[in-house]
C-alpha atoms as a PDB file:
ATOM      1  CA  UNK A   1     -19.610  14.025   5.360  1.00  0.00           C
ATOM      2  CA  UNK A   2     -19.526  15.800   8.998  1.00  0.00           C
ATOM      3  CA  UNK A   3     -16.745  18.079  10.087  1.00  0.00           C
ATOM      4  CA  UNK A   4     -15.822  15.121  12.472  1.00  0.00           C
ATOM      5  CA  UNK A   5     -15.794  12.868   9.339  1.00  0.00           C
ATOM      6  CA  UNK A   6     -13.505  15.489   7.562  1.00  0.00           C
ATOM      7  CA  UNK A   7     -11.068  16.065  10.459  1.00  0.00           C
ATOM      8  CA  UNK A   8     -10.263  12.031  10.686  1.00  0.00           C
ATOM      9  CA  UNK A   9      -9.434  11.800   7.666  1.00  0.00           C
ATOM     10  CA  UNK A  10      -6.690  14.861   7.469  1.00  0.00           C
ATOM     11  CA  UNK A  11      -5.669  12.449  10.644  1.00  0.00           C
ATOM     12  CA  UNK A  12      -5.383   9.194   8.379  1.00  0.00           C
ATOM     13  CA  UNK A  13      -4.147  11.329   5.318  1.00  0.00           C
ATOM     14  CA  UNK A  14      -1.631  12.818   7.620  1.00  0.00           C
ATOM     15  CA  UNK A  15      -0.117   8.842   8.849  1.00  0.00           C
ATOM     16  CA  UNK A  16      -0.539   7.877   5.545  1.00  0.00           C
ATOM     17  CA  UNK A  17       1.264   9.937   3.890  1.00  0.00           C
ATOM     18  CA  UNK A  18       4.154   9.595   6.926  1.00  0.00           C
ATOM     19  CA  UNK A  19       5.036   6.498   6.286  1.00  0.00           C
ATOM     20  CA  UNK A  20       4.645   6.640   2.448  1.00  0.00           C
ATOM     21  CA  UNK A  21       7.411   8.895   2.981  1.00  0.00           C
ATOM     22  CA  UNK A  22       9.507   6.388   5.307  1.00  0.00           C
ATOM     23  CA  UNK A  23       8.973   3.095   3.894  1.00  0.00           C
ATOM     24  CA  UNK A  24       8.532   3.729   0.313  1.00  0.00           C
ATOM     25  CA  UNK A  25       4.690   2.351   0.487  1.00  0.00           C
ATOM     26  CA  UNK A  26       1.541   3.899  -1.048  1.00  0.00           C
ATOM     27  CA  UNK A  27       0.392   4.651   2.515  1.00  0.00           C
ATOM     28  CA  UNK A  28      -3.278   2.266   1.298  1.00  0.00           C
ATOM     29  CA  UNK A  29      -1.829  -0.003   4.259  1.00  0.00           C
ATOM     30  CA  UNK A  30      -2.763   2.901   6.793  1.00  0.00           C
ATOM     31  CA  UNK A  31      -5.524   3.943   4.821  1.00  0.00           C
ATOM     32  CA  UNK A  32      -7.758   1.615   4.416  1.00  0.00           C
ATOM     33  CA  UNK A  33      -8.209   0.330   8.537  1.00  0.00           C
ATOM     34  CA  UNK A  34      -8.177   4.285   9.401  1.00  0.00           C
ATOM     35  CA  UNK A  35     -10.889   4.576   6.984  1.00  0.00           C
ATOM     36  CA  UNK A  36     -13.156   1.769   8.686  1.00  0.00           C
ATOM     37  CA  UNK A  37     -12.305   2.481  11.779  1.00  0.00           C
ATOM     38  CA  UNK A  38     -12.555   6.096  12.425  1.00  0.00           C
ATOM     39  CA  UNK A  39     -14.528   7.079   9.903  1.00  0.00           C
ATOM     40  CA  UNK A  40     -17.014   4.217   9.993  1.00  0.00           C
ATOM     41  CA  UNK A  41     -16.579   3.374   6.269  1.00  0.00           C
ATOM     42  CA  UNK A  42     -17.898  -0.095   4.531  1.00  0.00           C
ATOM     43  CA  UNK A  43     -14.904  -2.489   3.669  1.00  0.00           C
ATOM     44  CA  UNK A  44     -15.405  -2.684  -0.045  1.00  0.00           C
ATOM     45  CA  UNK A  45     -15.676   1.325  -0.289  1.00  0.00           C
ATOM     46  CA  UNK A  46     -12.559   2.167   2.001  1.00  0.00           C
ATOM     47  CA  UNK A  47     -10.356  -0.687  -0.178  1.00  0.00           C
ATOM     48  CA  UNK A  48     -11.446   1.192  -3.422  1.00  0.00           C
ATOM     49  CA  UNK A  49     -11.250   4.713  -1.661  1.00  0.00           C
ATOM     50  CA  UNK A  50      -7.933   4.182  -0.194  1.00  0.00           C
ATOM     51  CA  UNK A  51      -6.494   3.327  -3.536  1.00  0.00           C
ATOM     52  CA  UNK A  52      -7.711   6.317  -5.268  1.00  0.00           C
ATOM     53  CA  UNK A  53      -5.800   8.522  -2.237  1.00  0.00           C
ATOM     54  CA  UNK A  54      -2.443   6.604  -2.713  1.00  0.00           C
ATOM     55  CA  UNK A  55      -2.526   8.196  -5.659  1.00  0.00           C
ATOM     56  CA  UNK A  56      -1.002  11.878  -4.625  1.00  0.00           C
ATOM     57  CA  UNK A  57       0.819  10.316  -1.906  1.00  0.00           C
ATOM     58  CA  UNK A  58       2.684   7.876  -4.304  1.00  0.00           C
ATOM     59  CA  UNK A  59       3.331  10.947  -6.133  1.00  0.00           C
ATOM     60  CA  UNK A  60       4.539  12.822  -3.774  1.00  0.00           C
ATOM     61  CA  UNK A  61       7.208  10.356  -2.517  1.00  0.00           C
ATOM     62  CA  UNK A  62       8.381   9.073  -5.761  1.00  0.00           C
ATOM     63  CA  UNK A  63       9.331  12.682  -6.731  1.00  0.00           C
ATOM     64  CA  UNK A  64      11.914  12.552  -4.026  1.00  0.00           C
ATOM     65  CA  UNK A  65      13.122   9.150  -4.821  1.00  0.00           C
ATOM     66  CA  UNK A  66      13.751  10.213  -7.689  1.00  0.00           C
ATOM     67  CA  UNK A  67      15.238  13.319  -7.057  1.00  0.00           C
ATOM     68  CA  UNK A  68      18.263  11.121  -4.750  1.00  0.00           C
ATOM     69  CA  UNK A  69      18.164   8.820  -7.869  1.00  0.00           C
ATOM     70  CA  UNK A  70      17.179   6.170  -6.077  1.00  0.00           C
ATOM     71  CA  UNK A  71      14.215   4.917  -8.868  1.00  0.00           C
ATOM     72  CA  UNK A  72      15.458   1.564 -11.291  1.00  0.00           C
ATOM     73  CA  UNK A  73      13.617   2.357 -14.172  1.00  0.00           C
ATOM     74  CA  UNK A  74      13.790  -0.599 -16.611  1.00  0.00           C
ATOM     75  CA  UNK A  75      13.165  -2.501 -12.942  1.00  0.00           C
ATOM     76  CA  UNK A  76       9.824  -0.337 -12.371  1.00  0.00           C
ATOM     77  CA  UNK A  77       9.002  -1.119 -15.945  1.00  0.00           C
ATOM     78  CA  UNK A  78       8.796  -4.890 -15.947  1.00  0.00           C
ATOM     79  CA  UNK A  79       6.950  -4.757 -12.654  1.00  0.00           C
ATOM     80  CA  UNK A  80       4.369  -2.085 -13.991  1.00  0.00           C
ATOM     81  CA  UNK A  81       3.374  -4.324 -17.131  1.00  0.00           C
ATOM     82  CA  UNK A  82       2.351  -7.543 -14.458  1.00  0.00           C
ATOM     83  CA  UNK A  83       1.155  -4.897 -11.658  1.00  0.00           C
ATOM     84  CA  UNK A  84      -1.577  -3.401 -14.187  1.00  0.00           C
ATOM     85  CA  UNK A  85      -3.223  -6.549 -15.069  1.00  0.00           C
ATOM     86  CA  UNK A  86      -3.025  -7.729 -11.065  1.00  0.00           C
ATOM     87  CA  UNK A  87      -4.832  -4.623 -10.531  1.00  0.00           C
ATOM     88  CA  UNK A  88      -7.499  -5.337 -13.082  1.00  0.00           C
ATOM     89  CA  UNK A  89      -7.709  -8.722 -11.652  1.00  0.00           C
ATOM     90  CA  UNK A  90      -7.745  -7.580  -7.855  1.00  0.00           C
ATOM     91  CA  UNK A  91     -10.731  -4.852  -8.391  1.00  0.00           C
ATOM     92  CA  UNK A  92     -12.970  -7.470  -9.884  1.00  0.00           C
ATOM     93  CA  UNK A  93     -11.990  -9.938  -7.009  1.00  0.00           C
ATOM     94  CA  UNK A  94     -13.814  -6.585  -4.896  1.00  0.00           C
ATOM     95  CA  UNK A  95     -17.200  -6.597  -6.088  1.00  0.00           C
ATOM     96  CA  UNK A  96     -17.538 -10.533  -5.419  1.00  0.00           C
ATOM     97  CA  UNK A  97     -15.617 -11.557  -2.461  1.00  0.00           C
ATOM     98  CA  UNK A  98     -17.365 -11.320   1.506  1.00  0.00           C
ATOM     99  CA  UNK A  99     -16.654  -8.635   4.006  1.00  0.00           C
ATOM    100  CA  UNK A 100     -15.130 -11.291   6.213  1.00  0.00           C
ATOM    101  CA  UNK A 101     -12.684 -12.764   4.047  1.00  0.00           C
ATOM    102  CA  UNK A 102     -11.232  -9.207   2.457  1.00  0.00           C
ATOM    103  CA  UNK A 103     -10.612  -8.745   6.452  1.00  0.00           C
ATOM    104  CA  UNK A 104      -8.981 -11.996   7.040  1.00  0.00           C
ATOM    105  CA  UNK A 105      -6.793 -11.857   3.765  1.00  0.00           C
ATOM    106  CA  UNK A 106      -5.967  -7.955   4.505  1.00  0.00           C
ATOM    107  CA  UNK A 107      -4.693  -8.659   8.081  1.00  0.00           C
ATOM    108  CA  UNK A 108      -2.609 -12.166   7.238  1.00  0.00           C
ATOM    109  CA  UNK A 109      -1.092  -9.159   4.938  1.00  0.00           C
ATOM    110  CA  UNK A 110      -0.459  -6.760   7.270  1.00  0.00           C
ATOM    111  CA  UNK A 111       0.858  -9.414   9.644  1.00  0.00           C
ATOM    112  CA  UNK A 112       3.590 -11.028   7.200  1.00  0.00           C
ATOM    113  CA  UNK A 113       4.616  -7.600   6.233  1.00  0.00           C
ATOM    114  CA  UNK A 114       5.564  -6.843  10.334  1.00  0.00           C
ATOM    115  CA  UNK A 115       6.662  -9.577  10.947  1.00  0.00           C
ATOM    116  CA  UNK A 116       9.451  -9.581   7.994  1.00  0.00           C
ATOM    117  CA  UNK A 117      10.488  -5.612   9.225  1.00  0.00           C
ATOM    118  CA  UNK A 118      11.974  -6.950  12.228  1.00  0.00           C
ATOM    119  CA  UNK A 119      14.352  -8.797   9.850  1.00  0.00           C
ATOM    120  CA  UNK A 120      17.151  -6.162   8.030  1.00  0.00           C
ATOM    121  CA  UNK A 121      17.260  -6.951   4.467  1.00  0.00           C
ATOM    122  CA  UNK A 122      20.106  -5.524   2.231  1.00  0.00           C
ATOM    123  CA  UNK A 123      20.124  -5.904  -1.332  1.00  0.00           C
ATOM    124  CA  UNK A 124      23.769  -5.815  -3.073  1.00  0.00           C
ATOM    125  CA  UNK A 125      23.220  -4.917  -6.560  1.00  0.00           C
ATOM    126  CA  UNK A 126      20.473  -6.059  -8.790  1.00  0.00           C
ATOM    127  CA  UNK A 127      22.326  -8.669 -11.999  1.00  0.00           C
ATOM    128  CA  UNK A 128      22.012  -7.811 -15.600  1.00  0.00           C
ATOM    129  CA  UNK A 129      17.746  -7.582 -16.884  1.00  0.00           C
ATOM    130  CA  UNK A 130      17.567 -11.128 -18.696  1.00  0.00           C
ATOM    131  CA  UNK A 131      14.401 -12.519 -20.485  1.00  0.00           C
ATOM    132  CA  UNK A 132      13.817 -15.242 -17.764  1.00  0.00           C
ATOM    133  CA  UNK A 133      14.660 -11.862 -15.181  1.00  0.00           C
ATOM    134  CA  UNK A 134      12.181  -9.893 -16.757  1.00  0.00           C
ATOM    135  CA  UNK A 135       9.453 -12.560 -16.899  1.00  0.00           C
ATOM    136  CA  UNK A 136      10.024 -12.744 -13.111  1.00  0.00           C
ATOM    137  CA  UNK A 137       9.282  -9.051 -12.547  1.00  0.00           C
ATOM    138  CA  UNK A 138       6.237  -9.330 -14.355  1.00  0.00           C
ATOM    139  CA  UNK A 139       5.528 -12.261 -12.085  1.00  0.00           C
ATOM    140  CA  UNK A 140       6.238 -10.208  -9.222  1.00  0.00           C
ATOM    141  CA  UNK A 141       4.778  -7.278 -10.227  1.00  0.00           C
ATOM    142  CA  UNK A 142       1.047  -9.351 -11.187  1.00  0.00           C
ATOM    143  CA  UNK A 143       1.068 -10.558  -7.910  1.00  0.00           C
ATOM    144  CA  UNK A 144       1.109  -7.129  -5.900  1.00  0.00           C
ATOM    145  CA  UNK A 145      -1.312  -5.790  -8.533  1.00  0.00           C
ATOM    146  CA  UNK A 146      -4.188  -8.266  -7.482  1.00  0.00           C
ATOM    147  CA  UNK A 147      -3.289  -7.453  -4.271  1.00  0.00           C
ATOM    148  CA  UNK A 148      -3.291  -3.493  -4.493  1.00  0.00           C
ATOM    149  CA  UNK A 149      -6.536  -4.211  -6.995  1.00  0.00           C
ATOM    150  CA  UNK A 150      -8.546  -6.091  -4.173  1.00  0.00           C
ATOM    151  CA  UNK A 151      -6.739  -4.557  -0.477  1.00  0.00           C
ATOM    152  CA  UNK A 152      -6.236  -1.187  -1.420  1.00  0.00           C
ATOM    153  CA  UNK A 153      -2.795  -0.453  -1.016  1.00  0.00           C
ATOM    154  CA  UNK A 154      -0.375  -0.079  -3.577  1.00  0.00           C
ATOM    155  CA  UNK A 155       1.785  -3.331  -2.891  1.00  0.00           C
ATOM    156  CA  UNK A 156       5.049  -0.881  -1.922  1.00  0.00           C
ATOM    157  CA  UNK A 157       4.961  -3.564   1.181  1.00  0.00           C
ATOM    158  CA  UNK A 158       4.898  -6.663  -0.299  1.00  0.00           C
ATOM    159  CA  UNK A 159       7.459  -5.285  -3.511  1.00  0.00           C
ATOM    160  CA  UNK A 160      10.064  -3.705  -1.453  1.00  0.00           C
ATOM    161  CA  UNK A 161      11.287  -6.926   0.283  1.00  0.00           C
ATOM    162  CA  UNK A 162      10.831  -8.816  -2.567  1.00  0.00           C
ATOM    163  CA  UNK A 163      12.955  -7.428  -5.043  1.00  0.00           C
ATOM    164  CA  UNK A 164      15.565  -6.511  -1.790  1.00  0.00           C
ATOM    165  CA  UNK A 165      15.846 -10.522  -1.273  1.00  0.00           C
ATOM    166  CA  UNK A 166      14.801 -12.141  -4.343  1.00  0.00           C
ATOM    167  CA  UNK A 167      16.754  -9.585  -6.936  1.00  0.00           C
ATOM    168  CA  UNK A 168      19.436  -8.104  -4.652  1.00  0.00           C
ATOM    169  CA  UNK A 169      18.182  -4.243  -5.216  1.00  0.00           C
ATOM    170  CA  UNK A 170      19.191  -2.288  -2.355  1.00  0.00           C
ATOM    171  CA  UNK A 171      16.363  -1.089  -0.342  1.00  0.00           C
ATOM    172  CA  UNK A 172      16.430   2.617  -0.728  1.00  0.00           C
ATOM    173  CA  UNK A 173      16.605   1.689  -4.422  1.00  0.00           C
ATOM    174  CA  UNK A 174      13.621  -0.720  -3.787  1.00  0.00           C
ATOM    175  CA  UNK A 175      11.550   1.760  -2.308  1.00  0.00           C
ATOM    176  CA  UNK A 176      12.092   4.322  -4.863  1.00  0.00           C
ATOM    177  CA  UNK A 177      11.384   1.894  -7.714  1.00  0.00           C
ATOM    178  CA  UNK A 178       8.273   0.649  -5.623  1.00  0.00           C
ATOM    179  CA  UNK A 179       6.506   3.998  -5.603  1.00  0.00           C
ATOM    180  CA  UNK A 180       6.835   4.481  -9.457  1.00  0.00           C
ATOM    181  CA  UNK A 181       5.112   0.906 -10.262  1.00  0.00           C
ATOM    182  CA  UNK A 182       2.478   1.622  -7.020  1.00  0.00           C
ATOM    183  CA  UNK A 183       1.014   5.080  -9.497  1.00  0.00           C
ATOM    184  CA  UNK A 184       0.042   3.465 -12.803  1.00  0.00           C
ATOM    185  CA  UNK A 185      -1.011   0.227 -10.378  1.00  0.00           C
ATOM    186  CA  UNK A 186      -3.417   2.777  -8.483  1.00  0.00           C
ATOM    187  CA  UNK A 187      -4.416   4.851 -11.371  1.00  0.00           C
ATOM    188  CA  UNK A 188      -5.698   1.536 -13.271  1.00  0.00           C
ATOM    189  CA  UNK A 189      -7.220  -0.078  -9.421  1.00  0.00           C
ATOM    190  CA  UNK A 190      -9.221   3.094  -8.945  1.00  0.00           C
ATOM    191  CA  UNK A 191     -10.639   3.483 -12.436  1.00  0.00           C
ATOM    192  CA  UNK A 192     -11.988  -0.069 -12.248  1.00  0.00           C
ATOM    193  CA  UNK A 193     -13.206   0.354  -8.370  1.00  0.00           C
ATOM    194  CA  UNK A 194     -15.231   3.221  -9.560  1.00  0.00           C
ATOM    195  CA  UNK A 195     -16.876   1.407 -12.133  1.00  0.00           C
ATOM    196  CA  UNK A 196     -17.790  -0.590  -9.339  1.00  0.00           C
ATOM    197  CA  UNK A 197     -18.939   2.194  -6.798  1.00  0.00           C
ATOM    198  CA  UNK A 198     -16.522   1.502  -4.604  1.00  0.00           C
ATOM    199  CA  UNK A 199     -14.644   4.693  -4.386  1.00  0.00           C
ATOM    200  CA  UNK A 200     -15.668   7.503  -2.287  1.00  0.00           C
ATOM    201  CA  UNK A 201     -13.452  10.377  -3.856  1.00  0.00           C
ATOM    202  CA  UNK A 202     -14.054  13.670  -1.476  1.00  0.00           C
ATOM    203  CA  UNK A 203     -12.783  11.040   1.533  1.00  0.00           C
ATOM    204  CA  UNK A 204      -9.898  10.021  -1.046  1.00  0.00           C
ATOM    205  CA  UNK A 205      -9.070  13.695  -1.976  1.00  0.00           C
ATOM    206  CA  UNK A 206      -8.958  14.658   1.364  1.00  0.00           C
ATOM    207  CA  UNK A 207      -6.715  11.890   2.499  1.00  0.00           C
ATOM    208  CA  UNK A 208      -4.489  12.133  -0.522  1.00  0.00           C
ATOM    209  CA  UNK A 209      -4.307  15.587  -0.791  1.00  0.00           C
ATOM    210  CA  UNK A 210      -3.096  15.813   3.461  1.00  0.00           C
ATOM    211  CA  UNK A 211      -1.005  12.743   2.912  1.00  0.00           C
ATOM    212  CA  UNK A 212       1.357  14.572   0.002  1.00  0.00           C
ATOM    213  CA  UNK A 213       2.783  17.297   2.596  1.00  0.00           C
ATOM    214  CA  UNK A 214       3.526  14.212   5.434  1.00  0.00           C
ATOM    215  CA  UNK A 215       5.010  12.472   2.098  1.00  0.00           C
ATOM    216  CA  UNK A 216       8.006  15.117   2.204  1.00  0.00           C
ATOM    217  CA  UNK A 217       8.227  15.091   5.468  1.00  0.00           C
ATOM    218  CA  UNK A 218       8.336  11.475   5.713  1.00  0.00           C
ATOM    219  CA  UNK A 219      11.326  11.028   3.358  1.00  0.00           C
ATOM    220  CA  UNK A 220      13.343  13.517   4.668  1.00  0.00           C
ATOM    221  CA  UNK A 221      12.800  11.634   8.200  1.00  0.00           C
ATOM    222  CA  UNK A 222      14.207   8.335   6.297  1.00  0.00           C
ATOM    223  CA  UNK A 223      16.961   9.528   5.456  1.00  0.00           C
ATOM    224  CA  UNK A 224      17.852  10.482   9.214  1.00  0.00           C
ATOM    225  CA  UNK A 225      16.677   7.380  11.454  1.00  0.00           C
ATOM    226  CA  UNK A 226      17.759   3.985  12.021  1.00  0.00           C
ATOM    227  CA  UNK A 227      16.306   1.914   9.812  1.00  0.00           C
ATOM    228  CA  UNK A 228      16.024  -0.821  12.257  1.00  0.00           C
ATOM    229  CA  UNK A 229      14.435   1.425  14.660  1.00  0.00           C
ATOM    230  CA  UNK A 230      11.839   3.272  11.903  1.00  0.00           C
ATOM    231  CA  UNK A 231      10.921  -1.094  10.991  1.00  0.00           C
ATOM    232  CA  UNK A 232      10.452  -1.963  14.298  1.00  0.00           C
ATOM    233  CA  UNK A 233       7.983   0.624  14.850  1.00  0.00           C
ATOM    234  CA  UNK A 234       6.166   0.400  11.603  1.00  0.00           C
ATOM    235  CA  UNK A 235       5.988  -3.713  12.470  1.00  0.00           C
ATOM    236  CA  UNK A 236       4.027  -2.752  15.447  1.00  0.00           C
ATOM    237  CA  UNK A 237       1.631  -0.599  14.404  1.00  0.00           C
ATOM    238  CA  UNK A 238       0.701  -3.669  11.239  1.00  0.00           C
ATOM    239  CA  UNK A 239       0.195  -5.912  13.739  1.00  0.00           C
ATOM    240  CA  UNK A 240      -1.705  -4.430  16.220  1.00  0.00           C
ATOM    241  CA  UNK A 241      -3.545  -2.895  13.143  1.00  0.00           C
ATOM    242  CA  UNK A 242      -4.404  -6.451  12.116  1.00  0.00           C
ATOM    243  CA  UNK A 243      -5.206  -7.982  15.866  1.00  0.00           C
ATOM    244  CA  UNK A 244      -7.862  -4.524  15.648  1.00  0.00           C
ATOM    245  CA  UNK A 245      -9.030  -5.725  12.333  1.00  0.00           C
ATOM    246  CA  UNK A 246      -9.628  -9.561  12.626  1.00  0.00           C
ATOM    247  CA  UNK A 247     -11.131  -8.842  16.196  1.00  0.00           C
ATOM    248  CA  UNK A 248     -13.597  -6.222  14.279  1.00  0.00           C
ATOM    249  CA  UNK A 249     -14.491  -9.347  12.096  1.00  0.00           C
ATOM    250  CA  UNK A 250     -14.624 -11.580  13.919  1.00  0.00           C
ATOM    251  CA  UNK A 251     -17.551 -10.027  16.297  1.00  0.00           C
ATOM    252  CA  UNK A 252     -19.452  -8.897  13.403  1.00  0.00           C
ATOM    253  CA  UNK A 253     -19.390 -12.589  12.101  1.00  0.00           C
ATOM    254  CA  UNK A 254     -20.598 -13.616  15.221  1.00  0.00           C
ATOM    255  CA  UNK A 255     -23.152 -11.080  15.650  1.00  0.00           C
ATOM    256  CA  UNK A 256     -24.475 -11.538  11.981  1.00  0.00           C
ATOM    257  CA  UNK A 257     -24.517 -15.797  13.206  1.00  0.00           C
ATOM    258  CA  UNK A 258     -26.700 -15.161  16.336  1.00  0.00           C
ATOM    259  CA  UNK A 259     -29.145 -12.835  14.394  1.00  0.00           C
END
C-alpha cells in the first residue's frame, strides 16, 4: 500500500463515515465505489473490505443513536436473527457471482435507494410486536443481510425506508435501530468474506478507523439540517455514483469482448 493508496482511503473513510452519521447507514454504500475507484481495488475484495470497515463506523453512530434513545430494541432484534443468515447467504453469493453482474446489481441498488430519498417518509408509531410481525422482520431483515453479505454495505439503506413505510417506525428511530442490526450483520459478512480472501483489512482499518470521528460529526450534523435538503443531496451523489459504476462496467465488458 503507497502513501497515495493510504491518503484515499482516510478520504473514503472520512465520506463514509459522514454520512453513516447522517443517514443512519453503515457508510459500505460509499465505501465500496471509493474503494474501486480511487484506490484501484478488485470488486470482490472492496465488497468484502468495505464490510469489514462498516464495522467501527456502525459503531460509532449507533452509540449516539442510542444515546438520544432513538434504537427499538426488540425491533433490531427480529431483524438481526434474518440479517445474520442473509449475510451468510450474501458472502457465499461473492466468491461465485461475475464482476459484471455484482456491478449491475450494486448500482440498480444505489439507484432505487436515490431515487426513494427524494420522497419524505414519516413513520407514526410502530403497532404492537405480533408473531406474524415478527416473522416479517426476520423477512426483512434476511433480505438486507444477503444484500450487505454480497454488496458490502450494511443494508442501513435499504432497512431504514422499509421499516419507516412498511412498519410505521419513525425515521430517526429507523436509523438508530438500523445501525444496531448493520454490526452483528457486518461482523458475521466479514468473517465469512475472509474465509474467502476477500477482505483486505489494513485498507478496512484505515477506512473504519477515519470513518468513526466523521461518524460523530455526522450525527450531530443530522440533527441540525433539513432532512429534505441532507436526502436530496445524498440521492445525488447514489446516482451519479451508480451512472460512474455501470459506465466502469460496462467498458471493461466491452474491452474484455473485443480481446
Amino acid at each position: 500500500m503507497t502513501s497515495r493508496d493510504r491518503i484515499l482511503l482516510l478520504v473514503v473513510g472520512l465520506g463514509a463515515g459522514f454520512l453513516s452519521g447522517v443517514f443512519g447507514v453503515g457508510g459500505g454504500i460509499l465505501v465500496v465505489p471509493g474503494l474501486m475507484i480511487f484506490v484501484k481495488m478488485e470488486q470482490r475484495r472492496a465488497h468484502g473490505t468495505s464490510l469489514a470497515a462498516v464495522l467501527p463506523i456502525a459503531v460509532a453512530s449507533l452509540v449516539t443513536y442510542w444515546a438520544h434513545d432513538h434504537v427499538d430494541w426488540p425491533v433490531a432484534l427480529w431483524l438481526t436473527i434474518g440479517a445474520l443468515a442473509g449475510a451468510f447467504v450474501g458472502a457465499s453469493l461473492l466468491a461465485v457471482i461475475s464482476k459484471r453482474n455484482l456491478a449491475l446489481i450494486f448500482a440498480l441498488v444505489l439507484v432505487v435507494v436515490g431515487v426513494r430519498l427524494f420522497f419524505t417518509v414519516n413513520g407514526d408509531g410502530r403497532s404492537e410486536i405480533t408473531f406474524v410481525l415478527a416473522l416479517a422482520y426476520v423477512l426483512v431483515g434476511l433480505a438486507t443481510g444477503a444484500l450487505s453479505g454480497l454488496l458490502g454495505i450494511g443494508g442501513g439503506a435499504i432497512m431504514v425506508p422499509i421499516m419507516a413505510v412498511l412498519f410505521g417506525i419513525p425515521s430517526v428511530v429507523a436509523k438508530g435501530t438500523s445501525l444496531a442490526v448493520i454490526i452483528p450483520t457486518a461482523l458475521m459478512g466479514t468473517l465469512r468474506n475472509r474465509s474467502n480472501s476477500n477482505v483486505d483489512l489494513s485498507a478496512a482499518v484505515v477506512v473504519g478507523i477515519t470513518g468513526v470521528v466523521m461518524a460523530v460529526v455526522g450525527a450531530w450534523v443530522s440533527a441540525r439540517m433539513s432532512d429534505a435538503v441532507s436526502n436530496a443531496l445524498f440521492a445525488i451523489l447514489l446516482i451519479s455514483v451508480a451512472m460512474r459504476m455501470l459506465r466502469q462496467a460496462w467498458s471493461e465488458t466491452a474491452k474484455a469482448t473485443s480481446d
